[in-house]
Protein backbone atom coordinates (compact mmCIF):
# COMPACT_ATOMS: atom_id res chain seq x y z
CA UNK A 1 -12.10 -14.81 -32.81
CA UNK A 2 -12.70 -16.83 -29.51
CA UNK A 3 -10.07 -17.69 -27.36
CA UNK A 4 -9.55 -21.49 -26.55
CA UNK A 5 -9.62 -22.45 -22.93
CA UNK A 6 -5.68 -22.73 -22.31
CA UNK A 7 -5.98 -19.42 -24.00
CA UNK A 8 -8.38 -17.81 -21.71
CA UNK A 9 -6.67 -19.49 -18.67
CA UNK A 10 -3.24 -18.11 -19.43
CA UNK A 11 -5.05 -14.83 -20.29
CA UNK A 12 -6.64 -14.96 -16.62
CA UNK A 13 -3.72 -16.37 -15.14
CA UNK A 14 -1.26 -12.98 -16.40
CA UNK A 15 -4.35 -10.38 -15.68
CA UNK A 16 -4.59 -11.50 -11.77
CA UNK A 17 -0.42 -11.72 -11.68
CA UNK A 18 -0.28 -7.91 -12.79
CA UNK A 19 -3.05 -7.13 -10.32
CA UNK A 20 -1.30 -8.44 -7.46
CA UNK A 21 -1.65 -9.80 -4.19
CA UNK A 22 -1.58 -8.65 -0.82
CA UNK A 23 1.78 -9.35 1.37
CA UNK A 24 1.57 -10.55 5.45
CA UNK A 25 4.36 -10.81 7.05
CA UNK A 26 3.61 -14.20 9.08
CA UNK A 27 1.84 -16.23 5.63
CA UNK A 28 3.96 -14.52 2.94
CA UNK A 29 1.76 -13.76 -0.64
CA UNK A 30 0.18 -16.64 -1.95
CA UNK A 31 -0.42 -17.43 -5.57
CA UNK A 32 -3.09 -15.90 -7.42
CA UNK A 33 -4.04 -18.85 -8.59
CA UNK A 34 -3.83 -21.84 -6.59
CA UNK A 35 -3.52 -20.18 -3.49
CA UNK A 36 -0.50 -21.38 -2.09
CA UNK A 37 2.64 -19.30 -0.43
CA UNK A 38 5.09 -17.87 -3.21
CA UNK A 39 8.49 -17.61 -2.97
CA UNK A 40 10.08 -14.01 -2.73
CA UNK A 41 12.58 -13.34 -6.10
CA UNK A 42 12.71 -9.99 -5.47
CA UNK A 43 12.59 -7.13 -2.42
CA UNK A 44 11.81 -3.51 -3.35
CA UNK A 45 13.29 -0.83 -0.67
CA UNK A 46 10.51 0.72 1.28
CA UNK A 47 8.34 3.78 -0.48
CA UNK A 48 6.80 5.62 1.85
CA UNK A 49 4.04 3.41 3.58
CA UNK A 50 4.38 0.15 1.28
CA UNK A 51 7.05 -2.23 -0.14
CA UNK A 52 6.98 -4.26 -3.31
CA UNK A 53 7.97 -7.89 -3.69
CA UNK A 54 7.69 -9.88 -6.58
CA UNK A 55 7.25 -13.78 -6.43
CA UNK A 56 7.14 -17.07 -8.07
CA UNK A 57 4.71 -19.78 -7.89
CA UNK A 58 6.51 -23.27 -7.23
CA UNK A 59 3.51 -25.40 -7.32
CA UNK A 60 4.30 -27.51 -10.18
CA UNK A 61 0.26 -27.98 -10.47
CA UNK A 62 0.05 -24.53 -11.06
CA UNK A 63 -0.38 -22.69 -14.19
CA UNK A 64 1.60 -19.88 -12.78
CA UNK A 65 4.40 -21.93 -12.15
CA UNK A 66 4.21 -23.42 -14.92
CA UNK A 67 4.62 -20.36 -17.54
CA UNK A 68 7.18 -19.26 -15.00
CA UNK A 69 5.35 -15.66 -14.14
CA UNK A 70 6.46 -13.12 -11.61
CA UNK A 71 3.57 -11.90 -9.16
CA UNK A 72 3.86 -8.87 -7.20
CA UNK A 73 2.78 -8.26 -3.67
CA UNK A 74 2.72 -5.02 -1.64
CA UNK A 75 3.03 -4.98 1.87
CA UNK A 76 1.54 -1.79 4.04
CA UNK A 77 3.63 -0.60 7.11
CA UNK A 78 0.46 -0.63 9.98
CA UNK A 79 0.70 2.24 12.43
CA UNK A 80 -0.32 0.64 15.99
């Protein structure tokens, strides 16, 4: 059984949102998707040298937004 294409893009959509994204702290995490910055929903306590944050997409455009998934970001602590 094939998927249809909304069916294969929502498919796509939750497989990159459970892979995650990278966090900066000067351009935030943006969307797997369409690219643009997410807003923070959520702000894990440091774990030893990373921190998880979890995010929505509010691009109204976006297919993300639109089926109201959380992406999570992880942010390393850099050692000068």
């Amino acid at each position: 059984m094939a998927l249809t294409g909304a069916e294969l893009a929502v498919t796509v959509a939750l497989a990159k949102a459970a892979e995650g994204v990278d966090f900066d702290t000067k351009n935030g995490a943006p969307c797997p998707l369409c690219g643009v910055r997410m807003r923070v929903v959520c702000t894990r306590k440091w774990e030893g040298g990373t921190r998880l944050r979890f995010h929505r997409c509010e691009n109204a455009d976006c297919l993300m937004c639109r089926s109201s998934g959380v992406v999570k970001s992880v942010q390393s602590a850099h050692t000068p």
